[in-house]
Protein backbone atom coordinates (compact mmCIF):
# COMPACT_ATOMS: atom_id res chain seq x y z
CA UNK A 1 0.00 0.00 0.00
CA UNK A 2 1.32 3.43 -1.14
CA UNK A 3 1.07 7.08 0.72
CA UNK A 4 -0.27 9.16 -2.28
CA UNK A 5 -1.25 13.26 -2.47
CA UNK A 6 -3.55 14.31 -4.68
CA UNK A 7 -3.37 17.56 -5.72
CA UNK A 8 -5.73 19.68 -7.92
CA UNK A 9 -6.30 23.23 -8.67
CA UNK A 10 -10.05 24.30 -7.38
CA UNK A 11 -11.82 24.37 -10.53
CA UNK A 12 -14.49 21.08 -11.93
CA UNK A 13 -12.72 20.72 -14.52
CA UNK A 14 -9.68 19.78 -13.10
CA UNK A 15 -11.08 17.72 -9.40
CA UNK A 16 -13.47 15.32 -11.02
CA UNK A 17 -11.22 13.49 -13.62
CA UNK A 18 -9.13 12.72 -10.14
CA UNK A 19 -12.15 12.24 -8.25
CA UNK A 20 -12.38 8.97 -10.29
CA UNK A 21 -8.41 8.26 -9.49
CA UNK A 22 -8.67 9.02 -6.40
CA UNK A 23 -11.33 6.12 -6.14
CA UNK A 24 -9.43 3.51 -7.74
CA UNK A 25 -6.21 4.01 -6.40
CA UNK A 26 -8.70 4.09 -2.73
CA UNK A 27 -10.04 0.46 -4.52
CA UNK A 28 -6.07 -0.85 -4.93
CA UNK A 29 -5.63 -0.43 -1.16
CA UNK A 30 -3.65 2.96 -1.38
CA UNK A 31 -4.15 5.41 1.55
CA UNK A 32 -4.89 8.59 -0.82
CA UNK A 33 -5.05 12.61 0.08
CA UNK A 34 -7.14 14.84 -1.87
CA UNK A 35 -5.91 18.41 -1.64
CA UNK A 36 -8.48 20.78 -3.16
CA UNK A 37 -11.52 23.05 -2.77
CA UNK A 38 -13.26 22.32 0.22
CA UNK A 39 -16.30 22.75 -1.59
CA UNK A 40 -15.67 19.21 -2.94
CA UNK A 41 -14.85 17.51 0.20
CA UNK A 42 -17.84 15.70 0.08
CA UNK A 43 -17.22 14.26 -3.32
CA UNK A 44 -13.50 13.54 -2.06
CA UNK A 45 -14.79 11.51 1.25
CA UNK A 46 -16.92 9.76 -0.97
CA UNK A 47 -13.92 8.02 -2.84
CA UNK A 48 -12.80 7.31 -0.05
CA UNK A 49 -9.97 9.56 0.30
CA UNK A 50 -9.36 11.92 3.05
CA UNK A 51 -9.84 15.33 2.28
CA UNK A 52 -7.67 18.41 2.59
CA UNK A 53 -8.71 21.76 1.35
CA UNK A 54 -6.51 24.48 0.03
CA UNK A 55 -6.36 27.97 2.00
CA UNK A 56 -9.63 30.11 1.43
CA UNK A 57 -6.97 32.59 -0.39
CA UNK A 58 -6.47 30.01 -3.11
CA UNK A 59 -9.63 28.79 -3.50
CA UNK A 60 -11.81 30.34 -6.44
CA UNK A 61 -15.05 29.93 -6.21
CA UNK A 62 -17.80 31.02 -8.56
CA UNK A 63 -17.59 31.29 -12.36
CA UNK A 64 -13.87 32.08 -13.89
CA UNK A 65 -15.72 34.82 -15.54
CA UNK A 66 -16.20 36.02 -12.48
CA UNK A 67 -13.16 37.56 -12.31
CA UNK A 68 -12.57 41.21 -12.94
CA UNK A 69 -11.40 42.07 -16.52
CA UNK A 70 -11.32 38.33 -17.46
CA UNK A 71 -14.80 38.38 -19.94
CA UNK A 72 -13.20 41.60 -21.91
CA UNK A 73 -9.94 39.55 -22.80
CA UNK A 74 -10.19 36.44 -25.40
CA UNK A 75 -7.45 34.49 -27.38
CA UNK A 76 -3.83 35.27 -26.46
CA UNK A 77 -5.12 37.21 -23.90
CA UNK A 78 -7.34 34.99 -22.24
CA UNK A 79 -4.67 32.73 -22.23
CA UNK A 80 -2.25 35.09 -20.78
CA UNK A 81 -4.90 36.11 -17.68
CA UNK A 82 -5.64 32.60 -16.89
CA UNK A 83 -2.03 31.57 -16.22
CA UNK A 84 -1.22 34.77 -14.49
CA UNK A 85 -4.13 34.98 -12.76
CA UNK A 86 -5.97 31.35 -12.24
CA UNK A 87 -2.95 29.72 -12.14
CA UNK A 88 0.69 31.20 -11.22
CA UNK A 89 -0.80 33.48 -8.63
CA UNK A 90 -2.31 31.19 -5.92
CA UNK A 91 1.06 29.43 -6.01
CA UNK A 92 2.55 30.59 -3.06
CA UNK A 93 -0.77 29.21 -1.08
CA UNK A 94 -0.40 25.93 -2.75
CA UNK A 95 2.79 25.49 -2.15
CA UNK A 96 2.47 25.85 1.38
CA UNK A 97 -0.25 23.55 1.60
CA UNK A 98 1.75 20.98 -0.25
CA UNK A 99 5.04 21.37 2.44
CA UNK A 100 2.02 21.43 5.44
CA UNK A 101 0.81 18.05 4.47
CA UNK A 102 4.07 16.88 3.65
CA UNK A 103 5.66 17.48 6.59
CA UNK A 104 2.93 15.65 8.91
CA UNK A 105 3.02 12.26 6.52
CA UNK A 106 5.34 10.90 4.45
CA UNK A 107 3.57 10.52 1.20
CA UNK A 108 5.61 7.71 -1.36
CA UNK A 109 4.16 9.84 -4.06
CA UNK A 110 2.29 13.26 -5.22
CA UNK A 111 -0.28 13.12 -8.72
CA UNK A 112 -0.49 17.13 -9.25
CA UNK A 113 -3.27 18.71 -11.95
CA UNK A 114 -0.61 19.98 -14.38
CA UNK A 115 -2.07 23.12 -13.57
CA UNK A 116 -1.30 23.25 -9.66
CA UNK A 117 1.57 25.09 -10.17
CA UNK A 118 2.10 24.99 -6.69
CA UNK A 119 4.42 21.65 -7.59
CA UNK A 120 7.10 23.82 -9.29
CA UNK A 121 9.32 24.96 -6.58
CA UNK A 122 9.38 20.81 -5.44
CA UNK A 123 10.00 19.94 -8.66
CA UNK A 124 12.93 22.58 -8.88
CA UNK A 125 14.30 21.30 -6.13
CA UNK A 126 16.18 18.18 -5.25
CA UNK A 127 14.68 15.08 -6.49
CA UNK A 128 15.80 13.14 -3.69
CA UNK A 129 14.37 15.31 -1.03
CA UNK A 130 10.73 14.86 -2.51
CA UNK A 131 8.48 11.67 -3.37
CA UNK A 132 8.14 11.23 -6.94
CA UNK A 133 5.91 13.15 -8.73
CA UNK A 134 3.17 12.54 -11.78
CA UNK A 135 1.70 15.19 -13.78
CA UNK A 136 -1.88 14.88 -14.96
CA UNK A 137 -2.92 16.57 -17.93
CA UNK A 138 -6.78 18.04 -17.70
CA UNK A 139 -7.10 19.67 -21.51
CA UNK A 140 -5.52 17.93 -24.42
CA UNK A 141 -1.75 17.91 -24.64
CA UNK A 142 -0.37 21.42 -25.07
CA UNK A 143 3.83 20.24 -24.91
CA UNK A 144 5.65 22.07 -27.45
CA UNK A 145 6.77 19.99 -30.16
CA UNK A 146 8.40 20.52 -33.76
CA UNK A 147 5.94 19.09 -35.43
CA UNK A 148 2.65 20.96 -33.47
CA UNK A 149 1.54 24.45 -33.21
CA UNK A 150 1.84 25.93 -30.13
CA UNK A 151 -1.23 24.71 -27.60
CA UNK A 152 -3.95 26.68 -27.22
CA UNK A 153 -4.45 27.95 -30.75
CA UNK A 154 -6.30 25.46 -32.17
CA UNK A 155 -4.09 24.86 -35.06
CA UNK A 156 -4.13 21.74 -36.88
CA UNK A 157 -0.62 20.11 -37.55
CA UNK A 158 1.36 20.51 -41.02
CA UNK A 159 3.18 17.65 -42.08
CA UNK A 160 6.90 17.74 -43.35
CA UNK A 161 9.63 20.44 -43.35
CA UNK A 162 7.24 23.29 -44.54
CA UNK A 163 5.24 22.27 -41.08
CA UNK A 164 7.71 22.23 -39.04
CA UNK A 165 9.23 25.21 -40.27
CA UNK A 166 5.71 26.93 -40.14
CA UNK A 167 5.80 25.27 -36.22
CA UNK A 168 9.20 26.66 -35.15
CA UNK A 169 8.01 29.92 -36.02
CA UNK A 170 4.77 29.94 -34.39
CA UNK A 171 6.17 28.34 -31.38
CA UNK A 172 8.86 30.73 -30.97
CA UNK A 173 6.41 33.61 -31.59
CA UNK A 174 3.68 32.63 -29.11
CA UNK A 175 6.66 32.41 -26.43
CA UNK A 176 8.73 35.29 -26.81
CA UNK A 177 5.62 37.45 -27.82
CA UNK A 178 2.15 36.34 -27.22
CA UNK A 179 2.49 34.24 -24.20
CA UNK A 180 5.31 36.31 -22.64
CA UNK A 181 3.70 37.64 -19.72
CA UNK A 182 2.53 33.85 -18.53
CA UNK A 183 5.58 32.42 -18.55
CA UNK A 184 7.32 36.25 -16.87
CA UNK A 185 4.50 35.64 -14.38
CA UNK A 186 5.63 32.33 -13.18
CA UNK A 187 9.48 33.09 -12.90
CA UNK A 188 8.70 36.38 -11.14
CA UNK A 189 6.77 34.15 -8.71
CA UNK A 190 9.20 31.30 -8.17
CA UNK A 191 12.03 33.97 -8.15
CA UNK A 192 9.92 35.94 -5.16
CA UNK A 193 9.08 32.16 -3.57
CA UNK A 194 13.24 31.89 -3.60
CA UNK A 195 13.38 29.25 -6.28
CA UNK A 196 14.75 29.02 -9.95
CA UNK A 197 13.32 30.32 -12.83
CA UNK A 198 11.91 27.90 -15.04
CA UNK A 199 13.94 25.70 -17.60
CA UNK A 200 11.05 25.23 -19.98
CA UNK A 201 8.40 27.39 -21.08
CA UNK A 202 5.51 27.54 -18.48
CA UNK A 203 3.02 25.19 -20.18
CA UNK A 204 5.50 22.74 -20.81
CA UNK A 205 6.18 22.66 -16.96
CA UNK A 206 4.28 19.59 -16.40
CA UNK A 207 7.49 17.91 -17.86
CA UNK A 208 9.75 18.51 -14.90
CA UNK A 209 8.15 15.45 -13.03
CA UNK A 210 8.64 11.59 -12.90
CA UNK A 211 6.18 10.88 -15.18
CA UNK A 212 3.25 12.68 -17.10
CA UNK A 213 0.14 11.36 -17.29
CA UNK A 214 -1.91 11.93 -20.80
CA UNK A 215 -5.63 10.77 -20.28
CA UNK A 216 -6.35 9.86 -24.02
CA UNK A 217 -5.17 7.46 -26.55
CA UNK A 218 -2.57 8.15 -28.58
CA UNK A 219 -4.87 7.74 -31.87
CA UNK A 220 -6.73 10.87 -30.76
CA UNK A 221 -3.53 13.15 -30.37
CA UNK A 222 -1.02 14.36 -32.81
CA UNK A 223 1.92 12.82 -32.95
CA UNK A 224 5.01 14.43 -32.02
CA UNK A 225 8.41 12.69 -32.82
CA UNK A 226 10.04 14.74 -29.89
CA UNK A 227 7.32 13.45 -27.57
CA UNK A 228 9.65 12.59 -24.00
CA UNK A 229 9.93 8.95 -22.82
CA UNK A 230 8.43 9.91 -19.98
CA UNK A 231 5.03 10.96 -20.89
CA UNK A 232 2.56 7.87 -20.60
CA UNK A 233 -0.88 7.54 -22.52
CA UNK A 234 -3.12 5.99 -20.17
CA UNK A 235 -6.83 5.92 -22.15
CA UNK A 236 -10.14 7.93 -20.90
CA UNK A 237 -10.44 8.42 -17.38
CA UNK A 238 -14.30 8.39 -17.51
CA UNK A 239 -16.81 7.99 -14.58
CA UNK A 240 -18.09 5.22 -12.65
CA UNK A 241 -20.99 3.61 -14.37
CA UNK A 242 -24.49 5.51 -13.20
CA UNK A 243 -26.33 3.66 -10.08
CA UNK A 244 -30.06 4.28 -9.70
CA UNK A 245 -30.63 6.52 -12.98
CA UNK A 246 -34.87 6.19 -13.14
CA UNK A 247 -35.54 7.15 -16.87
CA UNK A 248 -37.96 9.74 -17.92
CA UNK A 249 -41.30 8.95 -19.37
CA UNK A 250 -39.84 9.80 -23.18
CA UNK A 251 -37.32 7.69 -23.12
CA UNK A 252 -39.04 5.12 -24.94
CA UNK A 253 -38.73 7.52 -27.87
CA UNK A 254 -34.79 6.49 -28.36
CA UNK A 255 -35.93 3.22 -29.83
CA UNK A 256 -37.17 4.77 -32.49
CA UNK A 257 -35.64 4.14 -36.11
CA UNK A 258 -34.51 7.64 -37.07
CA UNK A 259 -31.58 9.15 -35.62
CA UNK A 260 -30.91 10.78 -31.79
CA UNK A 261 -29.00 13.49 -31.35
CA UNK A 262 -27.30 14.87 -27.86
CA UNK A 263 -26.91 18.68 -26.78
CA UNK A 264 -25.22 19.44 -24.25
CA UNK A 265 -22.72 22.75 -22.66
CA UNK A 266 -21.24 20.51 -20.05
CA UNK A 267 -21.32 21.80 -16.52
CA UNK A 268 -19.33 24.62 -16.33
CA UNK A 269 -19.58 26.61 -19.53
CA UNK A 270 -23.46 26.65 -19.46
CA UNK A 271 -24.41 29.65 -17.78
CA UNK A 272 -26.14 30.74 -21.22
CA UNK A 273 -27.83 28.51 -23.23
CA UNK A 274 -28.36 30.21 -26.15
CA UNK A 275 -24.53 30.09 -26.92
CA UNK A 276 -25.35 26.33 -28.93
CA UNK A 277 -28.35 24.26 -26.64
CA UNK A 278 -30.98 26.56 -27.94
CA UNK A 279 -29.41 26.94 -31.56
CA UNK A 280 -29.19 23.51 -32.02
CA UNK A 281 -33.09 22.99 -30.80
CA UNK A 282 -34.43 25.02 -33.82
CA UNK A 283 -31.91 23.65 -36.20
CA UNK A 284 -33.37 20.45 -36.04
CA UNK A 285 -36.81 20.93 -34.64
CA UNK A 286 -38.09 20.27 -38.62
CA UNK A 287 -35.36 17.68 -39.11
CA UNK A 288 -36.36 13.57 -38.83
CA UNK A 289 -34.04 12.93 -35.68
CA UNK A 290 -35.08 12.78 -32.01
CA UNK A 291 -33.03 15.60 -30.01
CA UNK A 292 -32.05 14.98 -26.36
CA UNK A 293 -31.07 18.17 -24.62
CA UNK A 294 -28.72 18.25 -21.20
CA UNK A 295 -28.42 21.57 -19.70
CA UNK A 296 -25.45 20.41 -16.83
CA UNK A 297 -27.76 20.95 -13.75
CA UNK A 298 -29.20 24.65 -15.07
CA UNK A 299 -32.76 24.37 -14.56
CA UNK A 300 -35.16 23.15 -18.10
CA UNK A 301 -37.27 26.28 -17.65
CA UNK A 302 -34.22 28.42 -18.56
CA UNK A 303 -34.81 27.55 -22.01
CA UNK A 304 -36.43 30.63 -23.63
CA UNK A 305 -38.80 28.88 -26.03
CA UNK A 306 -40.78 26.02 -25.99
CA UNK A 307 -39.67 22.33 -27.09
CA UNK A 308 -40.67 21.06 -30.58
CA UNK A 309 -42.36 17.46 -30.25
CA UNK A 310 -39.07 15.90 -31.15
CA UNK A 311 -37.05 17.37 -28.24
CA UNK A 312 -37.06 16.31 -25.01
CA UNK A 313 -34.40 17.83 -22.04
CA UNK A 314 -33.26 16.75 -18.44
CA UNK A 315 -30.59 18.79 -16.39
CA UNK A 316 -28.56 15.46 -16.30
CA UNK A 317 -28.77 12.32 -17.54
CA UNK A 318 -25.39 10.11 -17.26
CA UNK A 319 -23.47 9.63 -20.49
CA UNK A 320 -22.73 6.11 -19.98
CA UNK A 321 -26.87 5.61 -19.87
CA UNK A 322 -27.65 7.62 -22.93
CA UNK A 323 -24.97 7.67 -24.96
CA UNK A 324 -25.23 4.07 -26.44
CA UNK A 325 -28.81 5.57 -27.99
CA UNK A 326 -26.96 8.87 -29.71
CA UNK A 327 -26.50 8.85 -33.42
CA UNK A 328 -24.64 12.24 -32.89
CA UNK A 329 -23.22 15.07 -30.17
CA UNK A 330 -23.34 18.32 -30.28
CA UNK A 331 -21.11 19.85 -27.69
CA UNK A 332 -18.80 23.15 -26.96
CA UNK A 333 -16.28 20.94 -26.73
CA UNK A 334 -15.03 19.64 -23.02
CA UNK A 335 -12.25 17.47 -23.12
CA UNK A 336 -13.84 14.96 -20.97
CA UNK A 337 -17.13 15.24 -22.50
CA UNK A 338 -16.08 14.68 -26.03
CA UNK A 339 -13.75 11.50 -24.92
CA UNK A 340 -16.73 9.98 -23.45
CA UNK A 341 -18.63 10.17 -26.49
CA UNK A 342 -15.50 8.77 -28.90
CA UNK A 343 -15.48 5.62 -25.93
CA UNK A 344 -19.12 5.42 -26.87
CA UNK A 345 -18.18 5.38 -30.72
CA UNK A 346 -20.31 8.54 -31.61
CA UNK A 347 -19.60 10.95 -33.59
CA UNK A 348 -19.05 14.91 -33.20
CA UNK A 349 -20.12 18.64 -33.88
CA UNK A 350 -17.99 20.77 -31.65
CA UNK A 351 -18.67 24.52 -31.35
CA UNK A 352 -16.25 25.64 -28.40
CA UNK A 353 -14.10 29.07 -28.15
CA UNK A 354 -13.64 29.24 -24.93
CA UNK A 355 -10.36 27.44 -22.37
CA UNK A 356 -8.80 24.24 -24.26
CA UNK A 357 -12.18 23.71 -26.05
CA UNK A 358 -10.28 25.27 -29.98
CA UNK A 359 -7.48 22.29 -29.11
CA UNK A 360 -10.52 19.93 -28.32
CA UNK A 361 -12.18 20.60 -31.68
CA UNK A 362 -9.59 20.86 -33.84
CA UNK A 363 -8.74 17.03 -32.85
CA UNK A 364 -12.05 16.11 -33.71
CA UNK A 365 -11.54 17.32 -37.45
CA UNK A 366 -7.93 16.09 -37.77
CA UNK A 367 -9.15 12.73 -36.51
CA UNK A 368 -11.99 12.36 -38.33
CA UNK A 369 -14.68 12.11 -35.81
CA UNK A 370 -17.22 14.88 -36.29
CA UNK A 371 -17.18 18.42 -37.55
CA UNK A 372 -15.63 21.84 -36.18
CA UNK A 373 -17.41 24.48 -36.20
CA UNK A 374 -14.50 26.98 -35.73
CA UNK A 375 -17.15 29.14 -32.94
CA UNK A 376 -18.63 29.33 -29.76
CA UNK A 377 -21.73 30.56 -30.86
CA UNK A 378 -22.36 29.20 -33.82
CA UNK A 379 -25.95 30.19 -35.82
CA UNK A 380 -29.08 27.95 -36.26
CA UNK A 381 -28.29 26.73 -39.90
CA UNK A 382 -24.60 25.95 -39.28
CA UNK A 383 -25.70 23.27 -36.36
CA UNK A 384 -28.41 21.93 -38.95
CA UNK A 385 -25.90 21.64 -41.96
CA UNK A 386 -23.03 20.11 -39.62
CA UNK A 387 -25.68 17.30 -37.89
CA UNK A 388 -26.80 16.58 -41.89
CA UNK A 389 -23.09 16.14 -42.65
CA UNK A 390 -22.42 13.79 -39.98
CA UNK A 391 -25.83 11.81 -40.45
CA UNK A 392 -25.45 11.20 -44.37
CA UNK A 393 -21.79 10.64 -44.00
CA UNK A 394 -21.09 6.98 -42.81
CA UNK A 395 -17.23 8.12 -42.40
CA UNK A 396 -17.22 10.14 -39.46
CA UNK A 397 -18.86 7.39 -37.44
CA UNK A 398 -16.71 4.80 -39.01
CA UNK A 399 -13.69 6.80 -37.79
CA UNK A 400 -15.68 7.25 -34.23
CA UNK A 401 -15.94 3.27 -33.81
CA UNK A 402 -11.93 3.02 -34.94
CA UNK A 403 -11.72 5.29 -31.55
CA UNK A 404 -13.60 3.80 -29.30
CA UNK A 405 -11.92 0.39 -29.96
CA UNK A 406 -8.61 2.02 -29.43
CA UNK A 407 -9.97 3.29 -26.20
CA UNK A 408 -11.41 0.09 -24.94
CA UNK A 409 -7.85 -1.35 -25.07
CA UNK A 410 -7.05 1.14 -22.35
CA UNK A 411 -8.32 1.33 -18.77
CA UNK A 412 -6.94 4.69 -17.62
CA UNK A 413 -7.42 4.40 -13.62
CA UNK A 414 -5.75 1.28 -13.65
CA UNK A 415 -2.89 2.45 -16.11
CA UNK A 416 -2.11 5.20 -13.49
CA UNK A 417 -2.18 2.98 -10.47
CA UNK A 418 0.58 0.80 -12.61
CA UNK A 419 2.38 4.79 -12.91
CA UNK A 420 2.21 4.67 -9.07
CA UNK A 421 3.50 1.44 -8.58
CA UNK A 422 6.24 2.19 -10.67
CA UNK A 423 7.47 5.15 -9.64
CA UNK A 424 7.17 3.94 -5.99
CA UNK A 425 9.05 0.88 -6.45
CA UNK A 426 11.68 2.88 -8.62
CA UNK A 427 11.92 5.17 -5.39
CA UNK A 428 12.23 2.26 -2.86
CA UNK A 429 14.79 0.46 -5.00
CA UNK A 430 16.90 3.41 -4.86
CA UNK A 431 16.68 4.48 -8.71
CA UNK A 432 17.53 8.10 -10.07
CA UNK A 433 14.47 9.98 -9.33
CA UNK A 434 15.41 12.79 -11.61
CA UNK A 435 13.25 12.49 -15.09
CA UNK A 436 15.80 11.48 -17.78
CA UNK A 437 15.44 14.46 -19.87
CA UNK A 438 16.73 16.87 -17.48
């Protein structure tokens, strides 16, 4: 039985993928931590994990839009205000945290959010004075990489020397200019904290640990030639199968012989339907499909106008319950979201602007499996012509299936408990702890 930390920056997005860790490493017999929000200590006891919360300073609660002056920035600048400000700026807090709990248990090993950036100055430090350390990766895989575009743009990769040139460039320009002040913000940080600056750019910082864990397969991420040894695809980290779902009245209707389509906004980026729920209803309110509509816990009634007789909606309904019906998703694009649906084999539309959601999307149309709508609020008749596409197209689902049989050859909670184990035993048989690339 191992010691391990959990540690994961306050947000949904980034506790429940490790919710579900947390509860199979709790499964395997390991004593596990959970160091978030205390808003989710419930959800944390209920893996059975104990739970520690961050310090109230650190913990953001509410909307990210919330924040002053974040809804006037977008692109580049978004970027730059969530690292700066989301991110590199609670730091300190976390950090502390992370050397409280460490010094009242000895932990065998620590699985940080790669956005808890409260890890750095341990990770600066001497390897042998810390336990080993895994980095999870919460959006798609942003590591700079000759043959990618910088992460975060949502740019699709060019193949051969006119791609890599065109990658060096953009790389080198979203560094030195665009995404400057990120990566100033976390060496002015560490430097104030006492620690060195940073040998890699800031979002490649999740490379400075023992291992990095990638919760996809590699089929649905580019490849990158340069990719380090270290970095470990470990398949979808999904949720545990729903217990004591009690299905609507309609449901019946899913057995139907034309085609189902799934809305949804997820759970965080909902707060206004009508950027692509309420679109998509009256795109295909004349159309011969059924539509199922998830608004992510907002209530029904905040749907403006009423539903056409093929629609029906629920504020949740658990993926691993309907998904097996759907013909076709229409999403804004959350990383977990659309994995779950490529596990299920179904195909995509993906509107998203907003976070990692451009990276999310653009995947989708490199690999095949559904259609990018290059917007986050995309218009009536783009939604209808996109679901059409998909629908009359036998391809995109064809590509979908290849997926999910790629993902069914992975179980990701048990791939990271084998990380654990091996970086533990690594540790106890007195191996290097220092990653091989540094």
């Amino acid at each position: 039985m191992a010691e391990v930390l959990i540690a994961a920056c306050p947000h949904v997005g980034h506790v429940s993928p490790l919710l579900n860790v947390a509860r199979g490493l709790v499964r395997r017999g390991h004593s596990v931590t959970f160091l978030t929000s205390g808003r989710f200590a419930d959800q944390v006891r209920a893996t059975g994990a104990a739970a520690r919360a961050l310090p109230f300073a650190a913990d953001q609660a509410g909307s990210l839009d919330d924040l002053p002056g974040r809804a006037e920035t977008s692109g580049a600048a978004r970027l730059n205000f969530d690292v700066e400000h989301v991110f590199v700026r609670p730091m300190p807090l976390q950090t502390s945290a992370l050397d409280e709990l460490l010094a009242a248990t000895r932990f065998d090993v620590i699985l940080a959010d790669a956005f808890f950036l409260g890890i750095l100055p341990m990770l600066l430090g001497d390897p042998a004075a810390r336990p080993p350390v895994l980095t999870y990766s919460t959006s798609p895989l942003f590591l700079s990489s000759r043959d990618t575009a910088p992460g975060g743009t949502g740019i699709s990769p060019h193949i051969g020397l006119t791609g890599r040139l065109r990658n060096r460039v953009l790389n080198l320009v979203a560094q030195k200019q665009l995404l400057r002040r990120s990566h100033r913000a976390a060496d002015t940080m560490l430097t104030a904290l006492g620690h060195p600056k940073l040998p890699v750019f800031v979002l490649d910082s999740a490379i400075l640990a023992d291992r990095v864990i990638v919760p996809t397969v590699p089929e649905f991420e580019y490849h990158r030639s340069d990719l380090p040894e270290h970095v470990r695809f470990v398949g979808a980290v999904n949720p545990l199968p729903a217990d004591g779902f009690v299905a609507p009245a309609w449901w019946r209707e899913l057995a139907a012989e034309r085609p189902v389509v799934h809305v949804t906004q997820g759970t965080v980026d909902n707060g206004d339907l009508s950027r692509l729920i309420e679109p998509t209803i009256e795109a295909l309110a004349d159309e011969d499909v059924t539509v199922v509509v998830t608004t992510g816990g907002r209530p029904v009634s905040e749907l403006r106008h009423p539903l056409p007789p093929n629609t029906f909606a629920a504020e949740f309904i658990p993926h691993d319950v309907l998904l097996p019906s759907v013909d076709v998703m229409v999403t804004n694009g959350g990383y977990g979201a659309v994995q779950r649906a490529l596990t299920a084999g179904v195909p995509l539309v993906v509107a998203g602007n907003t976070e990692d959601k451009p990276e999310v999307a653009a995947r989708v149309e490199w690999f095949g499996v559904g259609v990018n709508l290059h917007t986050g609020v995309p218009t009536a008749a783009m939604v209808k012509r996109a679901v059409r596409q998909i629908v009359g197209d036998d391809t995109y689902r064809d590509a979908a299936r290849n997926l999910q049989c790629a993902y069914a050859r992975r179980d990701g909670v048990s791939s990271i408990a084998e990380l654990v184990d091996e970086v533990v035993a690594e540790r106890r048989l007195g191996a290097s702890a220092r990653p091989s690339h540094l």
